[in-house]
C-alpha atoms as a PDB file:
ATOM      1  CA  UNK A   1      90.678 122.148  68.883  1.00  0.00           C
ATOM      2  CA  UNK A   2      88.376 119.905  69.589  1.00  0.00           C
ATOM      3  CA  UNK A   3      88.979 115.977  70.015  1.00  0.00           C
ATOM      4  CA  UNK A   4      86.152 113.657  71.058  1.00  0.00           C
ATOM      5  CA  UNK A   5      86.805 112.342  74.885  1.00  0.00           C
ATOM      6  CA  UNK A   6      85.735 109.060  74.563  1.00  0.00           C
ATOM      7  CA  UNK A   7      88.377 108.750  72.038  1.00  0.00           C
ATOM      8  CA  UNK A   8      90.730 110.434  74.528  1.00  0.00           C
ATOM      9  CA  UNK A   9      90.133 107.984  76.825  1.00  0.00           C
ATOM     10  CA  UNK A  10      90.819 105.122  74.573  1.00  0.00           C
ATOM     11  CA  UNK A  11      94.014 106.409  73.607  1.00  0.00           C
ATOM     12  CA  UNK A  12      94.582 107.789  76.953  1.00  0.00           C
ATOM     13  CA  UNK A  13      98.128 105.574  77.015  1.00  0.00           C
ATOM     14  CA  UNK A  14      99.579 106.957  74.204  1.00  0.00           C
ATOM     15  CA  UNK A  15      98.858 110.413  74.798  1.00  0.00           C
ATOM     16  CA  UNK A  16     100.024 110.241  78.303  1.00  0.00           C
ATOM     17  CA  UNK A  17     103.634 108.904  77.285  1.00  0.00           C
ATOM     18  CA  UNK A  18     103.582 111.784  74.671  1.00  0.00           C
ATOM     19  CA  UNK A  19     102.926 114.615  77.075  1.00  0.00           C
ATOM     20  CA  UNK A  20     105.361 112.954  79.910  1.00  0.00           C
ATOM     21  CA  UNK A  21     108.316 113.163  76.586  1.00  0.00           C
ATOM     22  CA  UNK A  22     107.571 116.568  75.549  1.00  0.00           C
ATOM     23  CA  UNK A  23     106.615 118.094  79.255  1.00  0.00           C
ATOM     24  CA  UNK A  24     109.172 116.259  81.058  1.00  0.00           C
ATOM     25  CA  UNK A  25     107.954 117.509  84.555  1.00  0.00           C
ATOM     26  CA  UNK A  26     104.646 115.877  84.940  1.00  0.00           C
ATOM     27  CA  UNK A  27     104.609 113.446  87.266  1.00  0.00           C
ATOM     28  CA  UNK A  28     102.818 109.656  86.104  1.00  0.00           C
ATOM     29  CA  UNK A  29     100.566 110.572  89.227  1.00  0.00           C
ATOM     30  CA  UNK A  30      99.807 114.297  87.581  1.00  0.00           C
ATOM     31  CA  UNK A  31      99.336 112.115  84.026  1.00  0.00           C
ATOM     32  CA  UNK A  32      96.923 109.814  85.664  1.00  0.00           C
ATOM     33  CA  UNK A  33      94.945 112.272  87.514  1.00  0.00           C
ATOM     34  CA  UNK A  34      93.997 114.425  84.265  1.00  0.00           C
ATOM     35  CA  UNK A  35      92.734 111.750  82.260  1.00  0.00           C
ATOM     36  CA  UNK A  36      91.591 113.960  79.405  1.00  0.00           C
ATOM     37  CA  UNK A  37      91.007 116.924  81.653  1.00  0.00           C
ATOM     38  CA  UNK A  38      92.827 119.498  79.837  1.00  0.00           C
ATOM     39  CA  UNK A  39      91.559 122.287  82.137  1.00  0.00           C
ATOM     40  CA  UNK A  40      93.527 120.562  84.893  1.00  0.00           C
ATOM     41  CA  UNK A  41      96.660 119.824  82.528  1.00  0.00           C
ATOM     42  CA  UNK A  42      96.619 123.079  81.361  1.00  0.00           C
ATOM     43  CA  UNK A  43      96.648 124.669  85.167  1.00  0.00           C
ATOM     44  CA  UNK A  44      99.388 122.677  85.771  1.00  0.00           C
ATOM     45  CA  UNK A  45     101.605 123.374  82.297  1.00  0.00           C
ATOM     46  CA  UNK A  46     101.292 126.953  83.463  1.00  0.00           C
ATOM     47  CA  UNK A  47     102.640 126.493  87.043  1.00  0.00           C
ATOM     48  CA  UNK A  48     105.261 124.085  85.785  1.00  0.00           C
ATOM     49  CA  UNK A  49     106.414 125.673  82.713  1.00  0.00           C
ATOM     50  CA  UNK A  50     105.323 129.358  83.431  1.00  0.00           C
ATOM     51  CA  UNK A  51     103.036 129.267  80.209  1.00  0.00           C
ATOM     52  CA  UNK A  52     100.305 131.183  79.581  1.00  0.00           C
ATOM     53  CA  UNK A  53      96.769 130.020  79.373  1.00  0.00           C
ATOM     54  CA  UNK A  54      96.692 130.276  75.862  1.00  0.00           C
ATOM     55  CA  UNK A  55     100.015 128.773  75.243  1.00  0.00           C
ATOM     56  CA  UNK A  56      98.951 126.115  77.816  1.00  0.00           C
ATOM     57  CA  UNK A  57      96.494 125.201  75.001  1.00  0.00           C
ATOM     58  CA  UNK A  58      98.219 125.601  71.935  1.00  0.00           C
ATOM     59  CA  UNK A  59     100.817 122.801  73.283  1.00  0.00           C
ATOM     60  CA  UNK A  60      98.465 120.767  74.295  1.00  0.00           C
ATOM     61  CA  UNK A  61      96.521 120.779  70.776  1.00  0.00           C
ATOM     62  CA  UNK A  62      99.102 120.814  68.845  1.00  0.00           C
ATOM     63  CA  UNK A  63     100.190 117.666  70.471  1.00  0.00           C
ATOM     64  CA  UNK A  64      96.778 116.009  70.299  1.00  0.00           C
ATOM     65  CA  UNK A  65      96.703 117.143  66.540  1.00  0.00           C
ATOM     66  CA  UNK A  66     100.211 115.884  66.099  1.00  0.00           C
ATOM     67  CA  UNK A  67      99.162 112.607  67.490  1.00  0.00           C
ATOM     68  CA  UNK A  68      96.136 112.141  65.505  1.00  0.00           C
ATOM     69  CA  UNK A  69      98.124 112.723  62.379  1.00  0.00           C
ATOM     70  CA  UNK A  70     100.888 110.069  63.200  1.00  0.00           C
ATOM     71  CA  UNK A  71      97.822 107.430  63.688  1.00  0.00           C
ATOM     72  CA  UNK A  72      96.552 108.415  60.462  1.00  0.00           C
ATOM     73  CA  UNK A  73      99.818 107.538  58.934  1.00  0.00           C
ATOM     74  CA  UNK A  74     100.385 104.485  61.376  1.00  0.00           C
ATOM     75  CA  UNK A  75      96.604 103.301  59.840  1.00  0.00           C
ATOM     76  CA  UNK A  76      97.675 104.523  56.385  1.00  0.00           C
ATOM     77  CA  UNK A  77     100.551 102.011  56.527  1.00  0.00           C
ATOM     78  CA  UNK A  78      99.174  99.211  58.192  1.00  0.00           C
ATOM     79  CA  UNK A  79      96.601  99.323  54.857  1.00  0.00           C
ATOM     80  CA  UNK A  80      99.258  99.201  52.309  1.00  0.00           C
ATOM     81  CA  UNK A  81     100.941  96.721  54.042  1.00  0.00           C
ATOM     82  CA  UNK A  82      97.622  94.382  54.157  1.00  0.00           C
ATOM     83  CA  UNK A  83      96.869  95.173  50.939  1.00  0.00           C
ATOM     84  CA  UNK A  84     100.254  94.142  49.480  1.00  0.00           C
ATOM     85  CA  UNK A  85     100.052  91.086  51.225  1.00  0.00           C
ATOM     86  CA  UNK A  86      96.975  90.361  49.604  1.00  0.00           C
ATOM     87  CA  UNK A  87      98.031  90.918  46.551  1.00  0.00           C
ATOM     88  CA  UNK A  88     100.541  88.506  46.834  1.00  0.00           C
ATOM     89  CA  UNK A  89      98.869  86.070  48.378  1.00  0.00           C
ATOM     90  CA  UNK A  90      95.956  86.221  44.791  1.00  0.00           C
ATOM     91  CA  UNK A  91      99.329  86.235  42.819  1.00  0.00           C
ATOM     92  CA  UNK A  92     100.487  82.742  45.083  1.00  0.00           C
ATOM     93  CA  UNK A  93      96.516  81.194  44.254  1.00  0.00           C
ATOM     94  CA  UNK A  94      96.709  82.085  40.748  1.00  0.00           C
ATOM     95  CA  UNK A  95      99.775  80.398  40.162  1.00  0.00           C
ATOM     96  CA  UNK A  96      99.009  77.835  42.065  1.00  0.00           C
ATOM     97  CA  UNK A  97      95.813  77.577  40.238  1.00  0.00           C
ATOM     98  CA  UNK A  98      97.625  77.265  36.538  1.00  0.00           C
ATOM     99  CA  UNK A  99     100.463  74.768  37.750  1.00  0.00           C
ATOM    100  CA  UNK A 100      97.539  72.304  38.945  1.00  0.00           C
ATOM    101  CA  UNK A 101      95.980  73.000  35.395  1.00  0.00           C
ATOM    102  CA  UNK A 102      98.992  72.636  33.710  1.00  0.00           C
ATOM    103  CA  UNK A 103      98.826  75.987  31.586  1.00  0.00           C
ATOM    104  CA  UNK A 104     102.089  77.356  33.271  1.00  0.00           C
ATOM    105  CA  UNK A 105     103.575  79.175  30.453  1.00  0.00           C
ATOM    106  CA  UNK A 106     106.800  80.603  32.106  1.00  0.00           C
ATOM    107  CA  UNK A 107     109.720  78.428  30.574  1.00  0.00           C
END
């Protein structure tokens, strides 16, 4: 799979804490030395873990993969959220808006 690095980097936080949960043996020193070097995280999953070069891989992109679709959802939310607070703050204005004009017609 391919993921763009500078993104990587940006987010290089929150993948790190997901690889230290799922591969419990990296070290924070091993975490910070890869950086978005998978070559080198993949070298070490195998001597670590006893995985295979391919396997190495897979993990690793199925956990970047797995990570990009929780942000989508995180953004997904975060819209709905904004946009239902939006719509309730127009709802606030508008009546608002017919109490100062006096055409309130809720009894």
């Amino acid at each position: 799979m391919d993921f763009n690095t500078d993104a990587i980097r940006g987010n290089w936080n929150q993948i790190k804490g997901s690889f230290k949960e799922k591969w419990g043996k990296l070290t924070d020193n091993d975490l910070q030395t890869f950086e978005g070097n998978f070559d080198s995280l993949k070298g070490k999953l195998q001597s670590l873990y006893g995985y295979s070069k391919e396997r190495a891989s897979s993990e690793i992109d199925e956990t970047l993969q797995r990570l990009k679709f929780k942000g989508s959802e995180m953004k997904a939310a975060a819209a709905d959220k904004a946009n239902a607070t939006i719509d309730s703050a127009k709802d606030k204005v508008d009546e608002a808006s017919r109490n100062v004009r006096g055409d309130d017609y809720r009894h």
